[in-house]
C-alpha atoms as a PDB file:
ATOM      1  CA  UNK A   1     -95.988 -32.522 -16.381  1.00  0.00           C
ATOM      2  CA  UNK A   2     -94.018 -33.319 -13.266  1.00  0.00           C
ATOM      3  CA  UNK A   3     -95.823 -36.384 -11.378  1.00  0.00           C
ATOM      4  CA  UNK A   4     -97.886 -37.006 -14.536  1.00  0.00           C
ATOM      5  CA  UNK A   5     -99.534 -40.641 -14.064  1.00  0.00           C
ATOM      6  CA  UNK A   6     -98.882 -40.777 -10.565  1.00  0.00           C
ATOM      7  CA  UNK A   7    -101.921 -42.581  -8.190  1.00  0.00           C
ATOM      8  CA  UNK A   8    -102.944 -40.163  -5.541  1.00  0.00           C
ATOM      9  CA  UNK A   9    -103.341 -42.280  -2.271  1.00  0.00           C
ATOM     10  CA  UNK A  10    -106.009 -40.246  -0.293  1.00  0.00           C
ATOM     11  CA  UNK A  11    -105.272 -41.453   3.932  1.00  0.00           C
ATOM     12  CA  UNK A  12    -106.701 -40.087   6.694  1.00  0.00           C
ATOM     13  CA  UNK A  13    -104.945 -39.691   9.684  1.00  0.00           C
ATOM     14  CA  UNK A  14    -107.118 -40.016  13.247  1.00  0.00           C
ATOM     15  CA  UNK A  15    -104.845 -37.557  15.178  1.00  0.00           C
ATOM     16  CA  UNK A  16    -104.887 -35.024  18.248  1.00  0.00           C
ATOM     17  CA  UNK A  17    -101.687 -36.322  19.389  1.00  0.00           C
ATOM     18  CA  UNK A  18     -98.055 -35.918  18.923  1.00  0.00           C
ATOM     19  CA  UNK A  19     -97.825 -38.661  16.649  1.00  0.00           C
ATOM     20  CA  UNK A  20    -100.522 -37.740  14.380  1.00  0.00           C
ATOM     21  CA  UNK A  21     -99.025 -34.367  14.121  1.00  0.00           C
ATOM     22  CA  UNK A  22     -95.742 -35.696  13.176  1.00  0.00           C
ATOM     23  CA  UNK A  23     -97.090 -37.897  10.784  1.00  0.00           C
ATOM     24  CA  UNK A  24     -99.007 -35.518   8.649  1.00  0.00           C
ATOM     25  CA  UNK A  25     -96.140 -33.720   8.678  1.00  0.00           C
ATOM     26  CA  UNK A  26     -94.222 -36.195   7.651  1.00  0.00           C
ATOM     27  CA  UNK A  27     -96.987 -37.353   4.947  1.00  0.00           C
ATOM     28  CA  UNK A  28     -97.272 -34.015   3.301  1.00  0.00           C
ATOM     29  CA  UNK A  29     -94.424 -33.580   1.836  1.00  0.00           C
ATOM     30  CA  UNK A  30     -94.643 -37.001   0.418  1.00  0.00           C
ATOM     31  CA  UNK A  31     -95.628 -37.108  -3.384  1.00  0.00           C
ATOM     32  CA  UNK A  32     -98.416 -39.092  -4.433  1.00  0.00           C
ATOM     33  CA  UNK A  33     -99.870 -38.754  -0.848  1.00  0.00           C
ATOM     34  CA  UNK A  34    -102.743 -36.537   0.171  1.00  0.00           C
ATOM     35  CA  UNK A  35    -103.622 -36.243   3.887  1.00  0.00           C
ATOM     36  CA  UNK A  36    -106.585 -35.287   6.128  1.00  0.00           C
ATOM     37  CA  UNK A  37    -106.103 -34.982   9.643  1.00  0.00           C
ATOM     38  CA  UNK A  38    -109.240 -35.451  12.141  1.00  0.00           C
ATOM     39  CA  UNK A  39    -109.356 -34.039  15.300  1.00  0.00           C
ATOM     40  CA  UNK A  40    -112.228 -34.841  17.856  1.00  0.00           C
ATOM     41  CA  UNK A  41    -112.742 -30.871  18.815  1.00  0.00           C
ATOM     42  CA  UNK A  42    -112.386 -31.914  22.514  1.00  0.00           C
ATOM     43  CA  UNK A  43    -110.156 -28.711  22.877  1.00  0.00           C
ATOM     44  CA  UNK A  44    -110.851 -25.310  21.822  1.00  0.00           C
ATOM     45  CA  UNK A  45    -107.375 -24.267  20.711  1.00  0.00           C
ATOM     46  CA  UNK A  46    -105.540 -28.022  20.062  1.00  0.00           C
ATOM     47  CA  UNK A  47    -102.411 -27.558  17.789  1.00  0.00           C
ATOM     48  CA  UNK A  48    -103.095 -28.252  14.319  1.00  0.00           C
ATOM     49  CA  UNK A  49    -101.271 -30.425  11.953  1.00  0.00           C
ATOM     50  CA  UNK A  50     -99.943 -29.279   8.203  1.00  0.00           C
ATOM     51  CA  UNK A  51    -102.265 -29.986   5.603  1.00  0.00           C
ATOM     52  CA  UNK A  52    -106.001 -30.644   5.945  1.00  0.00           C
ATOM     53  CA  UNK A  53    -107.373 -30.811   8.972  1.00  0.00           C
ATOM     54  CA  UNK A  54    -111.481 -31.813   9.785  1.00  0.00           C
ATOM     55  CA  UNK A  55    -112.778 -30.806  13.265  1.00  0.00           C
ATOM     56  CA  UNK A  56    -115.342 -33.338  14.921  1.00  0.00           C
ATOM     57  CA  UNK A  57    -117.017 -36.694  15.314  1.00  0.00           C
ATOM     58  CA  UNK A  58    -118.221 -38.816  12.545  1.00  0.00           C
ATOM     59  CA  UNK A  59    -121.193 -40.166  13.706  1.00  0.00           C
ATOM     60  CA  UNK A  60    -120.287 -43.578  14.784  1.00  0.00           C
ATOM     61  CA  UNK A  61    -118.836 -45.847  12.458  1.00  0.00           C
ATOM     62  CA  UNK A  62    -122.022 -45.745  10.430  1.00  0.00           C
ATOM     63  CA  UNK A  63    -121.061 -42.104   9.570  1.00  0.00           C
ATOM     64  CA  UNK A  64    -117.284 -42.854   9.492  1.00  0.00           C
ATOM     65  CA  UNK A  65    -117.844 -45.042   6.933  1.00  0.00           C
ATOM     66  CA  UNK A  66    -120.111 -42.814   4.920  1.00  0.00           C
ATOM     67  CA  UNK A  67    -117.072 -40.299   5.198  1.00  0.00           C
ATOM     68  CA  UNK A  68    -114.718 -42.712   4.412  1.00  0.00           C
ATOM     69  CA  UNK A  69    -116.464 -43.821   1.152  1.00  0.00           C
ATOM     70  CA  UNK A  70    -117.479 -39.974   0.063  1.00  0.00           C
ATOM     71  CA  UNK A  71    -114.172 -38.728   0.647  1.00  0.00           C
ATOM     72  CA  UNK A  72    -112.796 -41.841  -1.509  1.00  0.00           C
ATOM     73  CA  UNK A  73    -110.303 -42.377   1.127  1.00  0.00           C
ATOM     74  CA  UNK A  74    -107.629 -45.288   0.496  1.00  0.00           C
ATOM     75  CA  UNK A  75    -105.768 -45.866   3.709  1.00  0.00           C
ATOM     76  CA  UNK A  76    -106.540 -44.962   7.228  1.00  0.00           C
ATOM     77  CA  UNK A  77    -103.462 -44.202  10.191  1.00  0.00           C
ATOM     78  CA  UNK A  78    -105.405 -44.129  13.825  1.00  0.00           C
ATOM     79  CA  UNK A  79    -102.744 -41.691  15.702  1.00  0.00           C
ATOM     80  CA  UNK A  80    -105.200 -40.960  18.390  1.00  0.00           C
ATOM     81  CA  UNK A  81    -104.841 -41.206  22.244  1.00  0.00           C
ATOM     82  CA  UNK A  82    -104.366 -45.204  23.640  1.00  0.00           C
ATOM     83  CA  UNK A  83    -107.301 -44.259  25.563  1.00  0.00           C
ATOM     84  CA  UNK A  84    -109.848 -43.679  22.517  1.00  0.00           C
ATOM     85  CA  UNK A  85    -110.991 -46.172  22.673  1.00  0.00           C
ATOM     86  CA  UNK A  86    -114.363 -45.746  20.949  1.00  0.00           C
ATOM     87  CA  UNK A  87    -112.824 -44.247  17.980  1.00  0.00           C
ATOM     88  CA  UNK A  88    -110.056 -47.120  17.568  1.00  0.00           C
ATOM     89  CA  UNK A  89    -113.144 -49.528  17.692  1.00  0.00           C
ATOM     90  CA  UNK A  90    -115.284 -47.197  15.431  1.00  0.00           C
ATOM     91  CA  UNK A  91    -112.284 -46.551  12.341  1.00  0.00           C
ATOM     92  CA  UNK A  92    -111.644 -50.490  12.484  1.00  0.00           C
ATOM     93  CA  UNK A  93    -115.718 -51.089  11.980  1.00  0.00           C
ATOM     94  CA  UNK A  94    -116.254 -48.782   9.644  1.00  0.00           C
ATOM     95  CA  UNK A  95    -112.269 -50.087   7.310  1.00  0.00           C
ATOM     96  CA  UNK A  96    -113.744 -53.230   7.392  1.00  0.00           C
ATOM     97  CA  UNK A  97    -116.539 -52.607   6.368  1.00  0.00           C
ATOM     98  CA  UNK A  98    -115.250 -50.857   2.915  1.00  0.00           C
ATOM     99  CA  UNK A  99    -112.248 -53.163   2.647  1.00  0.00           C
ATOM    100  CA  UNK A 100    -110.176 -49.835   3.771  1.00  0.00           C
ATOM    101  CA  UNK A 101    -106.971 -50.914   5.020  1.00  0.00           C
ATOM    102  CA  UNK A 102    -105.898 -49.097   8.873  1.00  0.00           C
ATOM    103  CA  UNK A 103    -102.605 -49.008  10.991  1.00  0.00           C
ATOM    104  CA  UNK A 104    -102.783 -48.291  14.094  1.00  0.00           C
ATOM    105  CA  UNK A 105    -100.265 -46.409  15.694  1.00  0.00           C
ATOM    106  CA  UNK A 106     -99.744 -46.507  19.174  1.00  0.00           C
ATOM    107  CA  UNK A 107     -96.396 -44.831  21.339  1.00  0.00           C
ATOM    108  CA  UNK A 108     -95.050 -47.834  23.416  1.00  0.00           C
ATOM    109  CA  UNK A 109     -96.891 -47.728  26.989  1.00  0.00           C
ATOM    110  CA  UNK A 110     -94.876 -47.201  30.339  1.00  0.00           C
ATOM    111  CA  UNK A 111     -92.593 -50.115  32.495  1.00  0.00           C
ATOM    112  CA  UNK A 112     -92.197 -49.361  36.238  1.00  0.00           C
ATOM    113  CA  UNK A 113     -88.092 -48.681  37.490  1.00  0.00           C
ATOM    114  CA  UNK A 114     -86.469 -48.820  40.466  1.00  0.00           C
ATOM    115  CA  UNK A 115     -88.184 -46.640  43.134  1.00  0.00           C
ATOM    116  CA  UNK A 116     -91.511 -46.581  41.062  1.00  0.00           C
ATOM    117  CA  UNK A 117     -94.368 -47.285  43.212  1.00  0.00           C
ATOM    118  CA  UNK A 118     -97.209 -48.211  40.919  1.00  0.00           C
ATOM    119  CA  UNK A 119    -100.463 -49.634  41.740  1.00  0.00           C
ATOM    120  CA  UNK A 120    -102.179 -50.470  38.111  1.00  0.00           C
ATOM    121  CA  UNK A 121    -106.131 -50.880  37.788  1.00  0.00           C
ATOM    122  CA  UNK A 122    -107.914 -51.198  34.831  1.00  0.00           C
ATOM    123  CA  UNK A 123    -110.487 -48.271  34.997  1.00  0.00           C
ATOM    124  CA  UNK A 124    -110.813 -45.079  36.261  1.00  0.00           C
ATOM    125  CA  UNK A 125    -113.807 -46.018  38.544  1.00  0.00           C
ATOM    126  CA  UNK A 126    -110.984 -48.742  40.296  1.00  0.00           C
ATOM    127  CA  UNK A 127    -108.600 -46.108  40.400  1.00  0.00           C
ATOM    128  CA  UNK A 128    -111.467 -44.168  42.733  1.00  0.00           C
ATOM    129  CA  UNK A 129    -112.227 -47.299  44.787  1.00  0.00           C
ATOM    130  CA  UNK A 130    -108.421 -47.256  45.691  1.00  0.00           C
ATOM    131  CA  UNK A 131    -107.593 -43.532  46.209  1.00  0.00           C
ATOM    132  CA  UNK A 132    -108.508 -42.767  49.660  1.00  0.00           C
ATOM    133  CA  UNK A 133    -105.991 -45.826  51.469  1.00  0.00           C
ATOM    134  CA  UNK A 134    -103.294 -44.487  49.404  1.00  0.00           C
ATOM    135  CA  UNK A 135    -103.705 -40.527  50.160  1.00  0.00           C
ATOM    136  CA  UNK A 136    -105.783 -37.413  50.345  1.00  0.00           C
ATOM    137  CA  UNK A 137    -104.089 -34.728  48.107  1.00  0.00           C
ATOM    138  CA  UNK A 138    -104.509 -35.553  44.545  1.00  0.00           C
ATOM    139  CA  UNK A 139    -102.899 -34.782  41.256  1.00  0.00           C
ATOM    140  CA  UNK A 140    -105.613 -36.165  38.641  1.00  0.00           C
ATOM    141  CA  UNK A 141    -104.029 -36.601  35.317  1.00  0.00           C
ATOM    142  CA  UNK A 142    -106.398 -38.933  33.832  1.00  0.00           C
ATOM    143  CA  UNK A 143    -108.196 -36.385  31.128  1.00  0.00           C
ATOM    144  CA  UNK A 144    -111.545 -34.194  32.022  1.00  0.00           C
ATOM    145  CA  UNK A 145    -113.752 -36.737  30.450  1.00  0.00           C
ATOM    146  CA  UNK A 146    -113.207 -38.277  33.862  1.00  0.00           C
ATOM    147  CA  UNK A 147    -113.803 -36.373  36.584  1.00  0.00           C
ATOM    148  CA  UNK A 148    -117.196 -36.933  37.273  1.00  0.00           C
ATOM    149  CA  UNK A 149    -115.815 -40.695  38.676  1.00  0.00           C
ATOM    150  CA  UNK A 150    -113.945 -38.582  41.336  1.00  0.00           C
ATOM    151  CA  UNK A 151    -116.420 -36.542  42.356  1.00  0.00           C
ATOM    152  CA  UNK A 152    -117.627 -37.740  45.408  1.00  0.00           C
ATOM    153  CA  UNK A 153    -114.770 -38.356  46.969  1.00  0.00           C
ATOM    154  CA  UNK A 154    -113.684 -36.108  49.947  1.00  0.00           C
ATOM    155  CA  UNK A 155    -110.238 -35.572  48.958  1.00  0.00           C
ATOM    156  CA  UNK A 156    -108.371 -32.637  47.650  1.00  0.00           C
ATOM    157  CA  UNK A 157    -107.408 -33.094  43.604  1.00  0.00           C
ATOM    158  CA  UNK A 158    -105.279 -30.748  41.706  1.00  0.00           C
ATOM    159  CA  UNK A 159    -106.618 -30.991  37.861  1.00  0.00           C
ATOM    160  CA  UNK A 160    -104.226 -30.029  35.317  1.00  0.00           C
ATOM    161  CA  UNK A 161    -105.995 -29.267  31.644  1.00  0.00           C
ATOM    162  CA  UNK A 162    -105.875 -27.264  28.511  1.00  0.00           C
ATOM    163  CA  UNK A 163    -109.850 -26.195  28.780  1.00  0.00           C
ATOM    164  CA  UNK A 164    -111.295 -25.827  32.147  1.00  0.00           C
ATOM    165  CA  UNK A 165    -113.315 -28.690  33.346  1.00  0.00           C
ATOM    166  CA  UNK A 166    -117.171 -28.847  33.482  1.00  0.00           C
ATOM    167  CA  UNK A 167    -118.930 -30.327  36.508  1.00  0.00           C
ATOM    168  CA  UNK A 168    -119.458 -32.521  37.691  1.00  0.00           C
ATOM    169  CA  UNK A 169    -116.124 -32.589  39.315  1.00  0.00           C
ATOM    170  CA  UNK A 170    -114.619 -32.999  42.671  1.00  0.00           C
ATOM    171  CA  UNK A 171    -115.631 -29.774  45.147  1.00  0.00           C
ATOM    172  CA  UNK A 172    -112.200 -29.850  46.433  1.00  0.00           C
ATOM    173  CA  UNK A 173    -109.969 -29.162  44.052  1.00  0.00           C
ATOM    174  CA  UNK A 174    -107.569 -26.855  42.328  1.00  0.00           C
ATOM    175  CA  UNK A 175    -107.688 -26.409  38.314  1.00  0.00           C
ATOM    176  CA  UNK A 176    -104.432 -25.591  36.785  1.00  0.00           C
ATOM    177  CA  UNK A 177    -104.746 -24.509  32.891  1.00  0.00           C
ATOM    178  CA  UNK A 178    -101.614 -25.209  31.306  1.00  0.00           C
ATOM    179  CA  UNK A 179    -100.200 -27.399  28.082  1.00  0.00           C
ATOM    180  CA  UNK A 180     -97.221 -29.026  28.201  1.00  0.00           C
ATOM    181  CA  UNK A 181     -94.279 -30.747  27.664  1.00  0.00           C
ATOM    182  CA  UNK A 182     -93.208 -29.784  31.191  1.00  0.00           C
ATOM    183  CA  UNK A 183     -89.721 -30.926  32.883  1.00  0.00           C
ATOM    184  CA  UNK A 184     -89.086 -33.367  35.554  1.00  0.00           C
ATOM    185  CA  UNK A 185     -87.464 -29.940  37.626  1.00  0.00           C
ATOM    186  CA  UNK A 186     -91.219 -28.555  36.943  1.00  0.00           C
ATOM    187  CA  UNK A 187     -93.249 -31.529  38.055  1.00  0.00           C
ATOM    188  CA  UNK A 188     -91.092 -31.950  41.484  1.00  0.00           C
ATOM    189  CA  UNK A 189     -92.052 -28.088  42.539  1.00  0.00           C
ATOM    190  CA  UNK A 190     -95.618 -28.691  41.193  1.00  0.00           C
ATOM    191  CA  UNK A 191     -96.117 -31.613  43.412  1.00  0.00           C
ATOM    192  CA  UNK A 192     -94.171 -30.428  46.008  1.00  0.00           C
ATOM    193  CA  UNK A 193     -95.687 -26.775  45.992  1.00  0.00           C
ATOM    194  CA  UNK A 194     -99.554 -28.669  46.330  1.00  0.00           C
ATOM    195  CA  UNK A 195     -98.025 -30.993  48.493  1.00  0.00           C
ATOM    196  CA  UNK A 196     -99.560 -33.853  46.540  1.00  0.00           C
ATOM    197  CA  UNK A 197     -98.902 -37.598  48.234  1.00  0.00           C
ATOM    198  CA  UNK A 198    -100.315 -39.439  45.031  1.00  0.00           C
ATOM    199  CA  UNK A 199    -100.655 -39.112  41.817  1.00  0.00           C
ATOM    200  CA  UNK A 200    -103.263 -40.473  39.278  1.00  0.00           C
ATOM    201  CA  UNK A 201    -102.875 -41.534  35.586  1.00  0.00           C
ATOM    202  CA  UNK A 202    -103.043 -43.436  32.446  1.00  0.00           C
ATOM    203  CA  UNK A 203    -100.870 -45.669  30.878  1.00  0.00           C
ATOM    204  CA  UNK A 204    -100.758 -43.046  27.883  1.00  0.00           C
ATOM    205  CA  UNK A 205     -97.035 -43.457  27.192  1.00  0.00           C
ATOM    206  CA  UNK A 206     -94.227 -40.987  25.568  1.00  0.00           C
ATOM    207  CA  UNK A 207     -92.432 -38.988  26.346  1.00  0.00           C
ATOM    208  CA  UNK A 208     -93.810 -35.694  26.449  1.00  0.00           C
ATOM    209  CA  UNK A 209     -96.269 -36.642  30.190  1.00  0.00           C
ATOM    210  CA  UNK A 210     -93.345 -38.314  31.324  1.00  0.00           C
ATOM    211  CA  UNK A 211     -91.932 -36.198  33.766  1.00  0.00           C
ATOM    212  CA  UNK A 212     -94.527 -36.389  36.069  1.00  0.00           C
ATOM    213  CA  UNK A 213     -94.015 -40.264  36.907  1.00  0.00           C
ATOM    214  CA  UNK A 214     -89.777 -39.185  37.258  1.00  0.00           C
ATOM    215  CA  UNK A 215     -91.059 -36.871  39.875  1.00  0.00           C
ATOM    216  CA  UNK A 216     -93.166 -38.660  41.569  1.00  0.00           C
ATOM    217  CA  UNK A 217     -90.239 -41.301  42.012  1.00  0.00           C
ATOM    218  CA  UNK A 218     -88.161 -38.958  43.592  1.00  0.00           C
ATOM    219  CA  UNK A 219     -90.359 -37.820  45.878  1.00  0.00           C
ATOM    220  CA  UNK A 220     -91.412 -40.961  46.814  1.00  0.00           C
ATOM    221  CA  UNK A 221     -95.148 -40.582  45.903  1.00  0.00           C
ATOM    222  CA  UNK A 222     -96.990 -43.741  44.759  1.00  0.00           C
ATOM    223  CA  UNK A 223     -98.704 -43.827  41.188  1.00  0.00           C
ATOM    224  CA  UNK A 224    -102.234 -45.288  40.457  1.00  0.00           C
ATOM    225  CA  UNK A 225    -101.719 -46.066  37.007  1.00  0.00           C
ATOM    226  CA  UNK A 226    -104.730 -47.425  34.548  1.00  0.00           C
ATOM    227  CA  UNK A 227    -104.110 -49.560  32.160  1.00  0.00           C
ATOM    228  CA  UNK A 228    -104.644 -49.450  28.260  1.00  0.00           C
ATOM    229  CA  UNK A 229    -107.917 -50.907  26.831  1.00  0.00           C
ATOM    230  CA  UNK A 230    -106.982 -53.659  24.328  1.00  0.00           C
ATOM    231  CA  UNK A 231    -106.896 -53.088  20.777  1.00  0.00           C
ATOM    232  CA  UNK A 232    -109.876 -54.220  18.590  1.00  0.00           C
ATOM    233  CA  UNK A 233    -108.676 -58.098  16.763  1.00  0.00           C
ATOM    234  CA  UNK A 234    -106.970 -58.353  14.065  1.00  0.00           C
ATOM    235  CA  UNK A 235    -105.907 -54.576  13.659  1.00  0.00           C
ATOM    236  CA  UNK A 236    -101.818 -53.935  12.605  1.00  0.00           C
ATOM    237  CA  UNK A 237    -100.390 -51.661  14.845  1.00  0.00           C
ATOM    238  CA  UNK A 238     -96.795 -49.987  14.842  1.00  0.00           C
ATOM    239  CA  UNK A 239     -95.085 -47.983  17.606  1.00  0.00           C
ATOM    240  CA  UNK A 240     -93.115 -44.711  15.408  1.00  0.00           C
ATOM    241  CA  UNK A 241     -94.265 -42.570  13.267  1.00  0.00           C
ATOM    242  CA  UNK A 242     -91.279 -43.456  10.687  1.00  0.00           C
ATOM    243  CA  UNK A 243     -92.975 -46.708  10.771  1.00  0.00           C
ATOM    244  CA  UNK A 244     -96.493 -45.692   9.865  1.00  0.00           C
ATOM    245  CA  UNK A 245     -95.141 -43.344   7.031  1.00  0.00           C
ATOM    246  CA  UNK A 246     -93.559 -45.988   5.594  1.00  0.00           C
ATOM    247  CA  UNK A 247     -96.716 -48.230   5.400  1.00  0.00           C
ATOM    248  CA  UNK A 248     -98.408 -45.204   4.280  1.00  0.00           C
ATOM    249  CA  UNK A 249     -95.801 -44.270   1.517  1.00  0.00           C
ATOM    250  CA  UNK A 250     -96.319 -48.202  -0.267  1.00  0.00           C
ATOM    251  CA  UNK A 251     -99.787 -48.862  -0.296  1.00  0.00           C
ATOM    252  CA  UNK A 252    -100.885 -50.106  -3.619  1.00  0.00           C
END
C-alpha cells in the first residue's frame, strides 16, 4: 500500500490568523502529516482552515496538556495573534511539560518610516493615559477584548470589528462591522469620512492591517502604537509560514 510504514506526525496548529490558515493549508497536503487547527471561538463566523479544526479554550495549560497527551499529539506550531499572550505562555507550559516540541510563529512586527508619527506604550491602559493630549476622535483598533480600558474616557472612538462589541465600552462611539483586508484608498476615506485625528493600535504586524498606519501617514494623523508582550524563554520562533512547514515536515 502507498505510504505503507510511514510515521504519522500528529501537530497541532494554535491558529485564528492568517498564518495559521496558511499553514494548515500548507500542512495538509503534506504526507505523513496530520493537522488540527484550534481556534479560540472569539468570533462567531472566523474563517476556517482545511483539515481539522477544534473550536475553544483548553482549560489552561493543565487542560492543554491533558489534550495534548490524549490526542497523542507530536509537534505543536503557535500561529496565533502576537497579542495572545496567555495562550503562547499556556502551549509552552503545557510542551514542556510532555517533552512536546513547539515553534512559534510570529509575522515580523512594524518599523516606523518617514512621516510616521508613532508614540509606542506598552499596554492598552498607557495607551488610555495618553489619548486625550493627542486628540478627541478615535479610531480604536486594538481588539474588543479592550474596550472596557477606554471606557471612561470622554472622547469619540470609531470601533471597527467582526462581532459587535459588548459593554462595557466607550458611550461615544461608532461600531463599524466589517472584516478585512482593506486598501490604503479605503482607510484614507474611512478616517477622513469620521474625521478621526488619531489612531490606536497594536504592534500586530503583516500585511493584511497595514493600510491603516499608510493612511494615517498621509493624513498626517499620529499613531499610539502598543507594543508586543515578550515571548515566554527559551521558545524557537520563526517569522513565515514556509519556515514553520518546514520544521513541521522533519520532525523525527
Amino acid at each position: 500500500m502507498c505510504g505503507e510504514g510511514w510515521a504519522v506526525r500528529r501537530v497541532l496548529v494554535l491558529g485564528g490568523t492568517g498564518e495559521g490558515r496558511r499553514l494548515a493549508a500548507v500542512l495538509a497536503d503534506r504526507p505523513g502529516l496530520r493537522v488540527t487547527s484550534s481556534l479560540a471561538g472569539r468570533v462567531r463566523t472566523p474563517s476556517l482552515p482545511p483539515g481539522e479544526v477544534r473550536i475553544g479554550g483548553f482549560g489552561g495549560v493543565d487542560g492543554l496538556a491533558e489534550w495534548l497527551r490524549d490526542k497523542q499529539i507530536d509537534a505543536v506550531v503557535d500561529a496565533t495573534h502576537p497579542f495572545a499572550a496567555r495562550m503562547t505562555a499556556h502551549a509552552a507550559a503545557a510542551t514542556a511539560r510532555l517533552g512536546v516540541p513547539l515553534l512559534v510563529l510570529r509575522r515580523p512586527g512594524w518599523s516606523a518610516g518617514p512621516g510616521d508619527d508613532w508614540r509606542w506604550v506598552g499596554s492598552s491602559a498607557e495607551a488610555a493615559e495618553l489619548l486625550p493630549s493627542i486628540g478627541q476622535r478615535v479610531f480604536l483598533t486594538t481588539g474588543r477584548q479592550d474596550l472596557a480600558t477606554f471606557a471612561a474616557l470622554g472622547l469619540w472612538f470609531l470601533i471597527r470589528a467582526v462581532d459587535a462589541p459588548e459593554p462595557p465600552a466607550p458611550q461615544r462611539m461608532h461600531v463599524l462591522l466589517d472584516r478585512g483586508p482593506f486598501t490604503v484608498d479605503d482607510e484614507c476615506a474611512l478616517l477622513h469620512e469620521h474625521r478621526i485625528d488619531v489612531l490606536v493600535t497594536k504592534d500586530s504586524g503583516g500585511d493584511m492591517t497595514a493600510a491603516k498606519l499608510a493612511a494615517a501617514r498621509e493624513l498626517g494623523i499620529p499613531v499610539v502604537i502598543q507594543s508586543r508582550p515578550p515571548l515566554p524563554s527559551g521558545v524557537a520562533t520563526v517569522a513565515t509560514v514556509g519556515e514553520a512547514a518546514q520544521w513541521a515536515s522533519t520532525l523525527p
